[in-house]
C-alpha atoms as a PDB file:
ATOM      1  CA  UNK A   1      14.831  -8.502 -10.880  1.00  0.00           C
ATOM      2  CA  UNK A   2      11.262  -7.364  -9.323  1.00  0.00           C
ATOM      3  CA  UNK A   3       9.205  -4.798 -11.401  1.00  0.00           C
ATOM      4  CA  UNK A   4       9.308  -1.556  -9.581  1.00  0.00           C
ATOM      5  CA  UNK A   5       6.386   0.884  -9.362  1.00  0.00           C
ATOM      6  CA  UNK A   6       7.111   4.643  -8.274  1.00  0.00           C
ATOM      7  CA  UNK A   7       4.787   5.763  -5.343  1.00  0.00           C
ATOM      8  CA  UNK A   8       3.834   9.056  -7.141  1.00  0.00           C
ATOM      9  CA  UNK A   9       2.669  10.662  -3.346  1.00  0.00           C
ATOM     10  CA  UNK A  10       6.228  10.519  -2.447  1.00  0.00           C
ATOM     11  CA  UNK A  11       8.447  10.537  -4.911  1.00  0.00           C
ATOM     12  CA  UNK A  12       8.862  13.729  -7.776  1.00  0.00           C
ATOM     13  CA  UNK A  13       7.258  16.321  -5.602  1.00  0.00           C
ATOM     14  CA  UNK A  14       9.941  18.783  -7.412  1.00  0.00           C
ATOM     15  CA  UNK A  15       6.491  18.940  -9.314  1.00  0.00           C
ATOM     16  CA  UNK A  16       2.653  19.098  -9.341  1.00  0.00           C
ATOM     17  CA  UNK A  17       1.075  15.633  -9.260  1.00  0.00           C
ATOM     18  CA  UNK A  18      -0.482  15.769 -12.789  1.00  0.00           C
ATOM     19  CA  UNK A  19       3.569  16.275 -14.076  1.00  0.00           C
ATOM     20  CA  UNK A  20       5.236  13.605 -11.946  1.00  0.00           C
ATOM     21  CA  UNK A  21       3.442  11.140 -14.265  1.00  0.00           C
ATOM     22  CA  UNK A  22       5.697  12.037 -17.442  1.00  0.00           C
ATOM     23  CA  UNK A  23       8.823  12.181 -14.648  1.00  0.00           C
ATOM     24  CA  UNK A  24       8.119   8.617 -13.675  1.00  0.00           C
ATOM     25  CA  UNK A  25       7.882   8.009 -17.383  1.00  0.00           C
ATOM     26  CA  UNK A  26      11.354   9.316 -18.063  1.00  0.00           C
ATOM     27  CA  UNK A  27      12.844   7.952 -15.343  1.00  0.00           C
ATOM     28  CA  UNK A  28      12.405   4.291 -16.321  1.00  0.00           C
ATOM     29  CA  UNK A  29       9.568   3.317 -14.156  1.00  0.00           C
ATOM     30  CA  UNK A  30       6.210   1.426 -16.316  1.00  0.00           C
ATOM     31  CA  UNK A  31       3.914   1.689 -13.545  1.00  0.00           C
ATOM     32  CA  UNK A  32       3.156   4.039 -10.812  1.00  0.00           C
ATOM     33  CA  UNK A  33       1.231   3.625  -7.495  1.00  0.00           C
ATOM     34  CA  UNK A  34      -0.172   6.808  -5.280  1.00  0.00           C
ATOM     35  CA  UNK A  35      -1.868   6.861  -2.026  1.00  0.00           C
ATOM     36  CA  UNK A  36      -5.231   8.803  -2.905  1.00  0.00           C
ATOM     37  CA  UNK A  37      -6.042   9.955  -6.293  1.00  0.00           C
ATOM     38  CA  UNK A  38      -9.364  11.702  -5.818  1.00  0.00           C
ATOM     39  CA  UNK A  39      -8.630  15.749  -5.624  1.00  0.00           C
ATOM     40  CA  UNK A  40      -8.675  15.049  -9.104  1.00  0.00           C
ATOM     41  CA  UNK A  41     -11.090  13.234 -11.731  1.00  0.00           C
ATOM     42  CA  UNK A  42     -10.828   9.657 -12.644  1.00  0.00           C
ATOM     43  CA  UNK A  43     -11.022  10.331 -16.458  1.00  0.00           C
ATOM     44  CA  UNK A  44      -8.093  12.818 -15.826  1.00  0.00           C
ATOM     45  CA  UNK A  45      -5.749  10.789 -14.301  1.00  0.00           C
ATOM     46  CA  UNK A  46      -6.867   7.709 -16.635  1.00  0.00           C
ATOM     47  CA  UNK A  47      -5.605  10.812 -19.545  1.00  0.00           C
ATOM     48  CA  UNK A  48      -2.046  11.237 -17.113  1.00  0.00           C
ATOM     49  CA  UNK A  49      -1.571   7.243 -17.404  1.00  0.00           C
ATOM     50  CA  UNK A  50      -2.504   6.605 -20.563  1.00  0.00           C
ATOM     51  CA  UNK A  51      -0.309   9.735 -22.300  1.00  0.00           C
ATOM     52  CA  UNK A  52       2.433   8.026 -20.418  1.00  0.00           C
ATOM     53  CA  UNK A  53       2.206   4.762 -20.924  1.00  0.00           C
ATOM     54  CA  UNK A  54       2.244   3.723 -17.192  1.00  0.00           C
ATOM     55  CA  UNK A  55       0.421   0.974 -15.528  1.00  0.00           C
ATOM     56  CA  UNK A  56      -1.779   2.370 -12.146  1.00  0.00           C
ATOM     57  CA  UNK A  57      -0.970  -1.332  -9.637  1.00  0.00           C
ATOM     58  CA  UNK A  58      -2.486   0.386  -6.241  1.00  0.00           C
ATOM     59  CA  UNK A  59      -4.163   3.644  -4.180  1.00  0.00           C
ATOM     60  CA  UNK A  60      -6.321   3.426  -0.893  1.00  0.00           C
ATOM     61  CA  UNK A  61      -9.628   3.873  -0.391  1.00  0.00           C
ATOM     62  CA  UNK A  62     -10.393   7.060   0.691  1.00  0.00           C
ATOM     63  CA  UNK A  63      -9.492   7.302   4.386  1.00  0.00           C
ATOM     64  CA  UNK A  64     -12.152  10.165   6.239  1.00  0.00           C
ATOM     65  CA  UNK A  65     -10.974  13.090   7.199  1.00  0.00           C
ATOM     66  CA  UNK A  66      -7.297  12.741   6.597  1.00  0.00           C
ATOM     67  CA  UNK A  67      -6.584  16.470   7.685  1.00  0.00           C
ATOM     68  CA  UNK A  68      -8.184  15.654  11.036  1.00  0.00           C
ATOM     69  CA  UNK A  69      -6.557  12.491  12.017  1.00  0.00           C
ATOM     70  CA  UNK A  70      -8.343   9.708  10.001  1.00  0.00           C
ATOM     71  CA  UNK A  71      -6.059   6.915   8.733  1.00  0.00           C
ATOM     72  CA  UNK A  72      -8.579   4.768   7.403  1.00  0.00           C
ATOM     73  CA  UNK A  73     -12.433   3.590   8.255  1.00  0.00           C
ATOM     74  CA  UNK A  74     -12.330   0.267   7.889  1.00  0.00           C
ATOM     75  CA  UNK A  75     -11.767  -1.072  11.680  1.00  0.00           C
ATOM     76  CA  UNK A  76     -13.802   2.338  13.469  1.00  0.00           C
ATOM     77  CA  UNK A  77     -17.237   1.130  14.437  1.00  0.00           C
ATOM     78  CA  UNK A  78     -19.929   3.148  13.504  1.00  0.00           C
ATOM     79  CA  UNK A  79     -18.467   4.471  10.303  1.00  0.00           C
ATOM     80  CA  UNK A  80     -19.381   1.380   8.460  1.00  0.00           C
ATOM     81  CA  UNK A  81     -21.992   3.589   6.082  1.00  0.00           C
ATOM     82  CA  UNK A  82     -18.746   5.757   5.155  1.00  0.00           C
ATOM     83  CA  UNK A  83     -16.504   2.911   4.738  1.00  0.00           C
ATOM     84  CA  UNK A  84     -19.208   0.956   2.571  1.00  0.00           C
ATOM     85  CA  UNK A  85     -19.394   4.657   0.168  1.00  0.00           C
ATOM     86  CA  UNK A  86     -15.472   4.893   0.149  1.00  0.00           C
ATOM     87  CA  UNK A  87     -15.681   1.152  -1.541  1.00  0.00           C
ATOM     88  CA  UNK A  88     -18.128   2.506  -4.273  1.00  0.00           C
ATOM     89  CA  UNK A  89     -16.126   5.484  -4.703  1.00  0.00           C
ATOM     90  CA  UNK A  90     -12.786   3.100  -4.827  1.00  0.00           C
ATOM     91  CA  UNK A  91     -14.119   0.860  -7.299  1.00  0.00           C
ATOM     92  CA  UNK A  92     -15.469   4.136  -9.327  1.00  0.00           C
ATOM     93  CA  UNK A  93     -11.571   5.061 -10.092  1.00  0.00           C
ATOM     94  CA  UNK A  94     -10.225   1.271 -10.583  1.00  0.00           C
ATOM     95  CA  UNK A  95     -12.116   0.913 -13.333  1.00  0.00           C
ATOM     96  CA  UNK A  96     -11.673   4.088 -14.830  1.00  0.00           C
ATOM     97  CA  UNK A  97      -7.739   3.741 -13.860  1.00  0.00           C
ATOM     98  CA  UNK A  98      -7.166  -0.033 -14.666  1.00  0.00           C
ATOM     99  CA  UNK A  99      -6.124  -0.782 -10.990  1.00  0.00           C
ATOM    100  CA  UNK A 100      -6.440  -4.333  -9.734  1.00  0.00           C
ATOM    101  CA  UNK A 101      -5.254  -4.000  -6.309  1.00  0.00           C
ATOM    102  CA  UNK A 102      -6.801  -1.426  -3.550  1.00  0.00           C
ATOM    103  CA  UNK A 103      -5.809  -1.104   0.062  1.00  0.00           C
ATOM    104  CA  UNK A 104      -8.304  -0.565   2.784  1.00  0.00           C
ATOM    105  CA  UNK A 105      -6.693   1.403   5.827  1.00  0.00           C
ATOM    106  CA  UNK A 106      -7.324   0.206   9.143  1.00  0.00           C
ATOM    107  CA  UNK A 107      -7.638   3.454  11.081  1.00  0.00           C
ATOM    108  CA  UNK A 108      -6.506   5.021  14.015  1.00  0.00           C
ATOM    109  CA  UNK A 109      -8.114   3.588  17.157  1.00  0.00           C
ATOM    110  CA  UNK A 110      -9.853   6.642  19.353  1.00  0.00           C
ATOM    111  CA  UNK A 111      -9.565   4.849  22.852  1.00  0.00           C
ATOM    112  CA  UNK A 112      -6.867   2.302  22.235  1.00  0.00           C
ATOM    113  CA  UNK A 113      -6.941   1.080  25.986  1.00  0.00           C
ATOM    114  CA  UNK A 114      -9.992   0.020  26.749  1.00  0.00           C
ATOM    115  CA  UNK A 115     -10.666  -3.971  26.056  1.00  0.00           C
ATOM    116  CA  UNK A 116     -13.876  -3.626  24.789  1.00  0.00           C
ATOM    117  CA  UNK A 117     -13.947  -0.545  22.050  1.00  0.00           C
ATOM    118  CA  UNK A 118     -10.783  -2.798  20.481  1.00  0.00           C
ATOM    119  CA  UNK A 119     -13.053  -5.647  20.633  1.00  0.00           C
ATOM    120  CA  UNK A 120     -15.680  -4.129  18.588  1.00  0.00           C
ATOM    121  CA  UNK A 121     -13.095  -2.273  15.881  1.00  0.00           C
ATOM    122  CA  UNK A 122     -11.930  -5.949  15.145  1.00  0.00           C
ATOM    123  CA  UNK A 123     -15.571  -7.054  14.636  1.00  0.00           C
ATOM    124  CA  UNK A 124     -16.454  -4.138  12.748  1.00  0.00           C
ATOM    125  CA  UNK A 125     -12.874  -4.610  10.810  1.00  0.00           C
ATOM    126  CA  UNK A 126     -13.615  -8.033   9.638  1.00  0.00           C
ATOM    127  CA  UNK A 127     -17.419  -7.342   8.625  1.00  0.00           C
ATOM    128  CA  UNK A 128     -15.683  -4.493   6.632  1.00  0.00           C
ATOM    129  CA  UNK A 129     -13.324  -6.619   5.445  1.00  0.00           C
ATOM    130  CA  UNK A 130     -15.704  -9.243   3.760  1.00  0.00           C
ATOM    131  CA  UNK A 131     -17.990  -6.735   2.946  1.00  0.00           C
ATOM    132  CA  UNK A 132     -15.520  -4.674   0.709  1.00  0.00           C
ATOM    133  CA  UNK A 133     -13.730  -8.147  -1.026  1.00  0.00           C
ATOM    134  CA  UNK A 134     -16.895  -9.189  -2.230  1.00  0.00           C
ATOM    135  CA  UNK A 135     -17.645  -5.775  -3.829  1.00  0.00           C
ATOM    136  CA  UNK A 136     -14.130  -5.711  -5.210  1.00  0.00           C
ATOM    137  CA  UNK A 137     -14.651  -9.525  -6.555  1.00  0.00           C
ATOM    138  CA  UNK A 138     -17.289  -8.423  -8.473  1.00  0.00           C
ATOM    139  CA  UNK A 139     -14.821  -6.680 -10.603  1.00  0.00           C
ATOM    140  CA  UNK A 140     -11.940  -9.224 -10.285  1.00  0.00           C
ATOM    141  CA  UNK A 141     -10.142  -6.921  -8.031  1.00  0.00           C
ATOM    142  CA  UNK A 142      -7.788  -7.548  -5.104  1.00  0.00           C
ATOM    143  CA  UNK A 143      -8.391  -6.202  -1.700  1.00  0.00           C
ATOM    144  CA  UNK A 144      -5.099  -5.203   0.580  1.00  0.00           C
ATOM    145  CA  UNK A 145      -4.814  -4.543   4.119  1.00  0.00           C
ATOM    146  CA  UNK A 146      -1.333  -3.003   5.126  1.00  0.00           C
ATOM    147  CA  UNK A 147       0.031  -3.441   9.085  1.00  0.00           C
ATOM    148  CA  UNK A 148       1.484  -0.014  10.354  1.00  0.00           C
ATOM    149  CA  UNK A 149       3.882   0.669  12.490  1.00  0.00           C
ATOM    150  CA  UNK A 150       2.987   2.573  15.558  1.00  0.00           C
ATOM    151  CA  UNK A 151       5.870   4.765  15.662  1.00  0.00           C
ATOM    152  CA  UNK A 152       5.549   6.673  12.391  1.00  0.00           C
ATOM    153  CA  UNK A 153       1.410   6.153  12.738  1.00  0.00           C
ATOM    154  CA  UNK A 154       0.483   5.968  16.631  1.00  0.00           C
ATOM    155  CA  UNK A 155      -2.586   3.918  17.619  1.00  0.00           C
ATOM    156  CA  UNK A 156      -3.538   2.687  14.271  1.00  0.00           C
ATOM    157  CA  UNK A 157      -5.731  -0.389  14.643  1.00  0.00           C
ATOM    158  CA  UNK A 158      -3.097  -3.552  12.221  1.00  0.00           C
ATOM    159  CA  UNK A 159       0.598  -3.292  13.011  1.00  0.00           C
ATOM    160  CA  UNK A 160       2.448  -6.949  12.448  1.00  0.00           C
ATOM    161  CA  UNK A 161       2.848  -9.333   9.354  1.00  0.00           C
ATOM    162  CA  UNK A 162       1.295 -12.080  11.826  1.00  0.00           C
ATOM    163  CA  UNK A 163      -1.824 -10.236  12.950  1.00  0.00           C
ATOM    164  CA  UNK A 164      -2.636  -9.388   9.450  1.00  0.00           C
ATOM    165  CA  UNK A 165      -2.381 -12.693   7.841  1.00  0.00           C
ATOM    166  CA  UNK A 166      -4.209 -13.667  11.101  1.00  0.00           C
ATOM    167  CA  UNK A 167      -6.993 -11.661   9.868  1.00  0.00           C
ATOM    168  CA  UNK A 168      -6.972 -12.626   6.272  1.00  0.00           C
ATOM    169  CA  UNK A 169      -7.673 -16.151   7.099  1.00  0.00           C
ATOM    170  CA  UNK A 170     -10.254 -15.018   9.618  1.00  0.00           C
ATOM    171  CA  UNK A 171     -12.092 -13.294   6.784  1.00  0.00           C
ATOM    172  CA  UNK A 172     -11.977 -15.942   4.592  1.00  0.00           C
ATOM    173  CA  UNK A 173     -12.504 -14.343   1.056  1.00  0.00           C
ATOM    174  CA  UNK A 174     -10.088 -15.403  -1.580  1.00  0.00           C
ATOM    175  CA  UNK A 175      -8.855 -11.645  -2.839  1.00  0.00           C
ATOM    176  CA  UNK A 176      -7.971 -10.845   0.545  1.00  0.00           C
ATOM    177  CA  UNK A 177      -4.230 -10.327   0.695  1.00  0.00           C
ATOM    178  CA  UNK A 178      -1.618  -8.618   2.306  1.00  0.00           C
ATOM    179  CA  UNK A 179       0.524  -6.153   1.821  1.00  0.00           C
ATOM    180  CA  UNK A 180       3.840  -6.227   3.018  1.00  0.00           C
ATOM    181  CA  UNK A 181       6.476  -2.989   3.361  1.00  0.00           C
ATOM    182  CA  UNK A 182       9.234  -4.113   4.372  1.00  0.00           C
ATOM    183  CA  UNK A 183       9.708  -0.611   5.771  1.00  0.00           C
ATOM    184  CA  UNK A 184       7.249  -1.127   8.479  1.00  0.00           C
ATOM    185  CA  UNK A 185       7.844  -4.893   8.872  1.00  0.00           C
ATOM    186  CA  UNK A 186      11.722  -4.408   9.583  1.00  0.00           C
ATOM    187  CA  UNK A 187      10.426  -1.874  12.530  1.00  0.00           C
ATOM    188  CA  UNK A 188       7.293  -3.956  14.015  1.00  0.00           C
ATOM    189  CA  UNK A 189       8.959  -7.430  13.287  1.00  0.00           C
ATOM    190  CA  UNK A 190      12.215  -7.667  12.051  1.00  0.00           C
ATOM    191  CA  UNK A 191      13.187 -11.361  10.476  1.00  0.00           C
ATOM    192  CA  UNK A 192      12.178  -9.914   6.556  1.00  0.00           C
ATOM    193  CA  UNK A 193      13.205 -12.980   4.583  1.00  0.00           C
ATOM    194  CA  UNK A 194      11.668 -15.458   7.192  1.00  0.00           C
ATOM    195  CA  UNK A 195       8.251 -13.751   7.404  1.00  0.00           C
ATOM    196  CA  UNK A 196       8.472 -13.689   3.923  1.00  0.00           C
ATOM    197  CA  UNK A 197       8.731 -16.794   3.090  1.00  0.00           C
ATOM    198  CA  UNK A 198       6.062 -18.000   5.390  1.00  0.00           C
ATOM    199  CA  UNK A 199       3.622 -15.481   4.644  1.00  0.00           C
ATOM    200  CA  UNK A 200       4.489 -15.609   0.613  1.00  0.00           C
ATOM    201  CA  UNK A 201       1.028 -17.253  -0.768  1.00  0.00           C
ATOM    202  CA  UNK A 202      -0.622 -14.534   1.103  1.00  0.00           C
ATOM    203  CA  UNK A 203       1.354 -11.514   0.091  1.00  0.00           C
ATOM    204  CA  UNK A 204      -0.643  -9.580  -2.485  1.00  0.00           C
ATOM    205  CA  UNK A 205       2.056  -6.429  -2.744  1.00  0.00           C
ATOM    206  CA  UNK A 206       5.443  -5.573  -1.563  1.00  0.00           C
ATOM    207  CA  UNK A 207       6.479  -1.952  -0.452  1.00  0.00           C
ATOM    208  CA  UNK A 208      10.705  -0.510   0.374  1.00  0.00           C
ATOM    209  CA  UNK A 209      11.954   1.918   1.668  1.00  0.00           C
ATOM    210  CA  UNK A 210      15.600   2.468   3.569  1.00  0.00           C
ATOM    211  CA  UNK A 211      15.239   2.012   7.346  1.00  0.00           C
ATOM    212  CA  UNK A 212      14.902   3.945   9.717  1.00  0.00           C
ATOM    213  CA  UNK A 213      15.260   6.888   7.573  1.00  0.00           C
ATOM    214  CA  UNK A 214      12.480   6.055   4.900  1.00  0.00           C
ATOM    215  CA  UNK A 215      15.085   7.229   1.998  1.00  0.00           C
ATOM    216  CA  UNK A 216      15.848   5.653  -0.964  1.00  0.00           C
ATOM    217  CA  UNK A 217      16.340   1.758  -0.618  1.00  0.00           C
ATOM    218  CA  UNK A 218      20.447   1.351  -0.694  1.00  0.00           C
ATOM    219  CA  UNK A 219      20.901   2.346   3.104  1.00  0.00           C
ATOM    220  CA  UNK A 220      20.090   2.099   6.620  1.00  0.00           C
ATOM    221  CA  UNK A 221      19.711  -1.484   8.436  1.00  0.00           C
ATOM    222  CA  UNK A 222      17.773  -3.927   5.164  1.00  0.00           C
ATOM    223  CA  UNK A 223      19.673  -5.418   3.045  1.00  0.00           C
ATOM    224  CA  UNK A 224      17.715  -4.661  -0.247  1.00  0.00           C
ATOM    225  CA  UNK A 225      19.846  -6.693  -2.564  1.00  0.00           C
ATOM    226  CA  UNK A 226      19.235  -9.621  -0.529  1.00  0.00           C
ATOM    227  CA  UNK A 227      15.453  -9.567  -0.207  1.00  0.00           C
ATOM    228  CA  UNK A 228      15.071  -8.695  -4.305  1.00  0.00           C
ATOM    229  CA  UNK A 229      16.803 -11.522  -5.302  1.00  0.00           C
ATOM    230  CA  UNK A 230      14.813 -13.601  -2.496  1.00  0.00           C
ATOM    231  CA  UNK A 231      11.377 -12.293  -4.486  1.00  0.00           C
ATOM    232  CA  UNK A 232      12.802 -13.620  -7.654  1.00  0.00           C
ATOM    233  CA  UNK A 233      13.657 -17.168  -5.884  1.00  0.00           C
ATOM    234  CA  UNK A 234      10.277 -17.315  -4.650  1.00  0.00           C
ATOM    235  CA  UNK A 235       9.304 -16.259  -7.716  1.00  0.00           C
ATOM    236  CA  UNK A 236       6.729 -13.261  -6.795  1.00  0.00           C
ATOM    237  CA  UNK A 237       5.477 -11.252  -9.702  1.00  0.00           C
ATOM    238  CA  UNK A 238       3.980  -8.675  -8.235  1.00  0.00           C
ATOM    239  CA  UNK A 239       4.724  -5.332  -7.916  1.00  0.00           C
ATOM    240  CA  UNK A 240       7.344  -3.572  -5.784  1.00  0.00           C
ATOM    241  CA  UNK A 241       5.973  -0.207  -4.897  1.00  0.00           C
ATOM    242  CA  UNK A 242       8.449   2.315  -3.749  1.00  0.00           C
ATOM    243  CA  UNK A 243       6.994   4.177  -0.894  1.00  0.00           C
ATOM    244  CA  UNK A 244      10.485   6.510   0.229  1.00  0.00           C
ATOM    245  CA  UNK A 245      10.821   9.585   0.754  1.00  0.00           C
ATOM    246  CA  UNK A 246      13.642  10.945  -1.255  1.00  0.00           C
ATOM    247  CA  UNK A 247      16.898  12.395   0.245  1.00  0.00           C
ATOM    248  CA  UNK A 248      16.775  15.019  -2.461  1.00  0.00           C
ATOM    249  CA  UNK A 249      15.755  15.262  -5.974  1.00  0.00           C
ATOM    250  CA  UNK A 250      14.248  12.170  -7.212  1.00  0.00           C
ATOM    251  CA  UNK A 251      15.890  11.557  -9.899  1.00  0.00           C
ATOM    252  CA  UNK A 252      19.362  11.660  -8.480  1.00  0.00           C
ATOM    253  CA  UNK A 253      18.805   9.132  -5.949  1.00  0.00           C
ATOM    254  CA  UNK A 254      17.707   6.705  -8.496  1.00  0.00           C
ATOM    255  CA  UNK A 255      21.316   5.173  -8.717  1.00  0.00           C
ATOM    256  CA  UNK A 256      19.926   1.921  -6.802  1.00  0.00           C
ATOM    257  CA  UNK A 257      17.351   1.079  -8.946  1.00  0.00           C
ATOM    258  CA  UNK A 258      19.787   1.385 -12.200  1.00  0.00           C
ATOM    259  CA  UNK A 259      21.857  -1.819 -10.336  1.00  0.00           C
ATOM    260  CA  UNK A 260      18.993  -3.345  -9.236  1.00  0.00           C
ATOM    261  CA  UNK A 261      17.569  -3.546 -12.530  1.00  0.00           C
ATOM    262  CA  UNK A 262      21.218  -4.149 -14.655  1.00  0.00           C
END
């Protein structure tokens, strides 16, 4: 079965995020994934990983001003000066952490409607975009761009499977992938196994959660068991990060990874 990575910004929040490293631990999992480590410092969360034994396979780059609305820089023209300092700042923690795969967020588009502002977030979005794989190639890193859906994340700028592997062969670079929750695919698109398989080569990281609740994956509308033995077929060996948010304790929902991993 896949290798499973806990999302550590979602999962064990019974407890502070320097503790749910030695949960994760206990609990089975061998890596971990987060969305932003950097209230703390890079050498102390290298300290949480390595104590535990765990394997850091993703985080974002940091987004702006995520109390104020910011999902993301990397398609919002005339931030490109604070998207190009959150790829140094990145790349400062992937080293220190280990981490070979980092996702740029899109962002949230101020005036959605109006033809030409979108216009120049997608030019600014793919100048971003090469500007930040290069940097990341450097270092034999992978660059990831995630679609959204616009129900749990209104306006943001990259929402379907299609549109983003549109873009990564627009870009062109080679460590340009992308990833693919099948969380906010099943909303946006539907058709999981289909997209998929078509989209496989270009799939750099693969996200669940149960939909349309966003609990643990052994509910709601995906078939889970289905689409993890579809990974092995296709033989991906990646990562499967598991962004949910959990019904109640973590631990005791963890009754579907224990038969997905028997």
């Amino acid at each position: 079965m896949p290798k499973f990575a806990a999302n550590l910004s979602t999962m064990f929040n019974e407890v502070p995020f320097p503790q749910r490293f030695a949960a994760a631990a206990r609990a089975g999992f061998r890596a971990v994934e987060f969305l932003f480590p950097y209230e703390h410092g890079a050498a102390e969360v290298a300290g949480w990983l390595r104590e535990n034994r765990l394997e850091n396979v993703l985080f974002n780059l940091p987004p702006g001003d995520w109390a104020g609305g910011e999902r993301g820089l990397a398609a919002l023209p005339g931030r490109e000066a604070d998207f190009r300092a959150s790829v140094d700042r990145a790349l400062d923690y992937a080293l220190a952490l280990g981490t070979r795969r980092l996702h740029a967020m899109a962002g949230v588009l101020v005036v959605e409607a109006q033809r030409d502002y979108r216009a120049a977030c997608r030019e600014t979005y793919f100048d971003n975009l090469r500007y930040a794989a290069r940097e990341l190639a450097k270092h034999d890193r992978t660059l990831l761009i995630e679609p959204i859906n616009g129900r749990d994340m209104p306006g943001y700028f990259l929402n379907s499977q299609a549109d983003a592997h549109t873009v990564r062969d627009l870009v062109g670079e080679p460590n340009l992938k992308v990833q693919m929750d099948f969380y906010h695919a099943q909303i946006v698109e539907g058709d999981l196994a289909t997209t998929f398989r078509k989209h496989f080569a270009g799939i750099g990281h693969v996200q669940v959660a149960s939909v349309p609740s966003r609990h643990e994956p052994d509910d709601g509308e995906v078939n889970y068991r289905y689409l993890f033995r579809l990974l092995d077929e296709l033989g991906y060996d990646g990562w499967v990060g598991c962004e949910y948010r959990p019904r109640g304790r973590t631990e005791d929902g963890l009754g579907w990874l224990q038969a997905a991993t028997r």
